[in-house]
C-alpha atoms as a PDB file:
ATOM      1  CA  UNK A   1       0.000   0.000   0.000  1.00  0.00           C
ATOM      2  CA  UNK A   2       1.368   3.216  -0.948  1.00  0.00           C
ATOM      3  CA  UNK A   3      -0.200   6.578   0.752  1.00  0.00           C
ATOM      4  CA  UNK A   4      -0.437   8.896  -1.056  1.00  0.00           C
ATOM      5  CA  UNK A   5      -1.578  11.671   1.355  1.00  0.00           C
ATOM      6  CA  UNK A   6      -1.402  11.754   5.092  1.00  0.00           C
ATOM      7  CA  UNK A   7      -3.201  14.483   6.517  1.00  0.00           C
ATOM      8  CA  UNK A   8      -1.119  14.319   9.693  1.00  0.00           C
ATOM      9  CA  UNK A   9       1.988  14.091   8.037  1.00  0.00           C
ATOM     10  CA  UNK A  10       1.472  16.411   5.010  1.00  0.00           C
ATOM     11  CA  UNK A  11       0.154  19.495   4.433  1.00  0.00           C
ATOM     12  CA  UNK A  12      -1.244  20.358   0.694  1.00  0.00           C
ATOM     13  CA  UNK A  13      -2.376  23.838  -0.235  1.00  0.00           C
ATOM     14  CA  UNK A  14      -2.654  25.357  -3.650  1.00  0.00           C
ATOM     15  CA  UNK A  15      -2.525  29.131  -4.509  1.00  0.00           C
ATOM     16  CA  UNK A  16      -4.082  30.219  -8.081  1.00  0.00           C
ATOM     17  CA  UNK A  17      -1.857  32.718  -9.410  1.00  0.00           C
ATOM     18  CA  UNK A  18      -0.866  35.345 -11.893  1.00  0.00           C
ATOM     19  CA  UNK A  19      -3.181  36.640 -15.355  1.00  0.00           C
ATOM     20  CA  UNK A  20      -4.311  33.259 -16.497  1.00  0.00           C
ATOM     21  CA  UNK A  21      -4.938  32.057 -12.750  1.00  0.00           C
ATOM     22  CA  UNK A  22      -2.388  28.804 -12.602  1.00  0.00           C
ATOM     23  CA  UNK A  23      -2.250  26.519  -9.926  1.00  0.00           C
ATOM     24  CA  UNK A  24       0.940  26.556  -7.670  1.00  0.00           C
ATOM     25  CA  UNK A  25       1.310  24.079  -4.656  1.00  0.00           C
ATOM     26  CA  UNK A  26       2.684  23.889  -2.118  1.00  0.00           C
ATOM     27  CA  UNK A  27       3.645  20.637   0.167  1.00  0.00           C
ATOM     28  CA  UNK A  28       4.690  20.514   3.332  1.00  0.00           C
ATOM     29  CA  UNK A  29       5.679  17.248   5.525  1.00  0.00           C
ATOM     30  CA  UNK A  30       4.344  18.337   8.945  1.00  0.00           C
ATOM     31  CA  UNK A  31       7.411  16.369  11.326  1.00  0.00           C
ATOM     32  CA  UNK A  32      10.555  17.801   9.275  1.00  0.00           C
ATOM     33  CA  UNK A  33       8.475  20.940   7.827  1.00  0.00           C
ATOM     34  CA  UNK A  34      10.616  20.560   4.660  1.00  0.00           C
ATOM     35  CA  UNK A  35       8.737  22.037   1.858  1.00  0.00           C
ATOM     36  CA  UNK A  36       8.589  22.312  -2.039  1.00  0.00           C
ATOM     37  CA  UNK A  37       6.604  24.299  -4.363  1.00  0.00           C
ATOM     38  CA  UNK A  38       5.346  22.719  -7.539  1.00  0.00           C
ATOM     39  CA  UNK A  39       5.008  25.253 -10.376  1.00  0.00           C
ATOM     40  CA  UNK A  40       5.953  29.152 -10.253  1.00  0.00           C
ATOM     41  CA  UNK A  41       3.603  31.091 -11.878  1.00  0.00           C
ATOM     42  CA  UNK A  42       3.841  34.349 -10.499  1.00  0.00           C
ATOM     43  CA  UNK A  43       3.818  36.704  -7.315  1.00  0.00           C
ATOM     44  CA  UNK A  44       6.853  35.198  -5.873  1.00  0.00           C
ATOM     45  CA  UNK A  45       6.252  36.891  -2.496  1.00  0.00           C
ATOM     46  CA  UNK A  46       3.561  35.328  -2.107  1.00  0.00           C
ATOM     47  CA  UNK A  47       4.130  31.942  -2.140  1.00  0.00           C
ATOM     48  CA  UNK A  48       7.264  32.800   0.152  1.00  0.00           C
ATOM     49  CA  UNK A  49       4.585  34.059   2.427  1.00  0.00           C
ATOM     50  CA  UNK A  50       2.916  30.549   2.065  1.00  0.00           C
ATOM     51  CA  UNK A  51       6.538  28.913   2.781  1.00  0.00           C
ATOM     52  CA  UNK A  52       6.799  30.677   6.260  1.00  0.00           C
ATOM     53  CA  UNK A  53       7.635  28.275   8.917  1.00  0.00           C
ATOM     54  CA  UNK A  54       9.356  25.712   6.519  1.00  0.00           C
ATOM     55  CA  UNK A  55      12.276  24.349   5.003  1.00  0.00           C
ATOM     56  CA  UNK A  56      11.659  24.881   1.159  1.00  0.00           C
ATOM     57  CA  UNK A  57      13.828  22.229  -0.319  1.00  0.00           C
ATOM     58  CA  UNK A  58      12.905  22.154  -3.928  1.00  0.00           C
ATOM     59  CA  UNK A  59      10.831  23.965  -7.006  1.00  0.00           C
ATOM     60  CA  UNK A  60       9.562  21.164  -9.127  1.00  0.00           C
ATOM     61  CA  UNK A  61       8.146  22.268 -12.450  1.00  0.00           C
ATOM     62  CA  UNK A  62       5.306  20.505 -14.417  1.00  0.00           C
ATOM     63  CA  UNK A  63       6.217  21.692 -17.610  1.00  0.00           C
ATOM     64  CA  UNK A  64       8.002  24.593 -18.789  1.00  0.00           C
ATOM     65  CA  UNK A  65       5.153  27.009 -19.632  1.00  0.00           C
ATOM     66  CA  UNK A  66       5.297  30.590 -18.893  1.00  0.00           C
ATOM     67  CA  UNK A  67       2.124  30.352 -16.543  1.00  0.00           C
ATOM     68  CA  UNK A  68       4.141  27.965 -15.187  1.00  0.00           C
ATOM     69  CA  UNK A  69       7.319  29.526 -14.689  1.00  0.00           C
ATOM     70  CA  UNK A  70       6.958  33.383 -14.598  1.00  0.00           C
ATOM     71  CA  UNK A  71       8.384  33.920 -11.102  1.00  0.00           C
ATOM     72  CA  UNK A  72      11.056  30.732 -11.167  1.00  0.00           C
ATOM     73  CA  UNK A  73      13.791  33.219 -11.373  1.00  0.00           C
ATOM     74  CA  UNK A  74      12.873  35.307  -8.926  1.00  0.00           C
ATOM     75  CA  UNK A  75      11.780  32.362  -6.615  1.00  0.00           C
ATOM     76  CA  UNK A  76      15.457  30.620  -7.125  1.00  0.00           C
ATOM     77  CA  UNK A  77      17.129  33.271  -6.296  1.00  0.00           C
ATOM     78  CA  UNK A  78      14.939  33.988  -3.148  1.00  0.00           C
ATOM     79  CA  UNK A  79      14.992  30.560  -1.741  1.00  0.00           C
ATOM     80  CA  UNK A  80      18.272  29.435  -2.781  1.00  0.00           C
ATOM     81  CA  UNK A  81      16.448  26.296  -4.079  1.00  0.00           C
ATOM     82  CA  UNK A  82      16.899  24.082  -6.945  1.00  0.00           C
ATOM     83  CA  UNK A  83      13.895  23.697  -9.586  1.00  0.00           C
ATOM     84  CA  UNK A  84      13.226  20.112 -10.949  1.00  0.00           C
ATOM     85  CA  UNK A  85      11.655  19.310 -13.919  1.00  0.00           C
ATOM     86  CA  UNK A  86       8.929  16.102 -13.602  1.00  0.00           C
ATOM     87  CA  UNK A  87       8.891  14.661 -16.924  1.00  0.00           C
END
């Protein structure tokens, strides 16, 4: 059996963000309160906001979309994070 979420052990929220309203989550595991954010669409503050309290670890990236990936520069540089493509 394979869980796939664990509401004690991970948090889940999603933002909708920038001019064509993209999703961007973020994940948090509630006993380490590492973090990563999948997809960067925009308004990089505020999904550092979001990140408060945690240890963002990673960016991953769906696909490499501008709505995707408007404010992965700016979130990078930032967080000090690598991004990771999912293929």
């Amino acid at each position: 059996m394979v869980r796939i979420v664990n509401e004690k052990d991970i948090l889940l929220e999603r933002l909708v963000l920038g001019p064509y309203e993209t999703n961007c989550y973020i994940v948090v595991c509630n006993k380490t309160q590492h973090s990563l954010v999948v997809d960067a669409p925009a308004d990089a503050s505020k999904i550092i906001d979001t990140l408060q309290g945690t240890i963002p670890r990673y960016i991953l990236l769906t696909h490499d979309h501008y709505d995707h990936t408007g404010t992965l520069a700016s979130l990078r540089t930032r967080l000090k994070v690598p991004p990771i493509p999912l293929r």
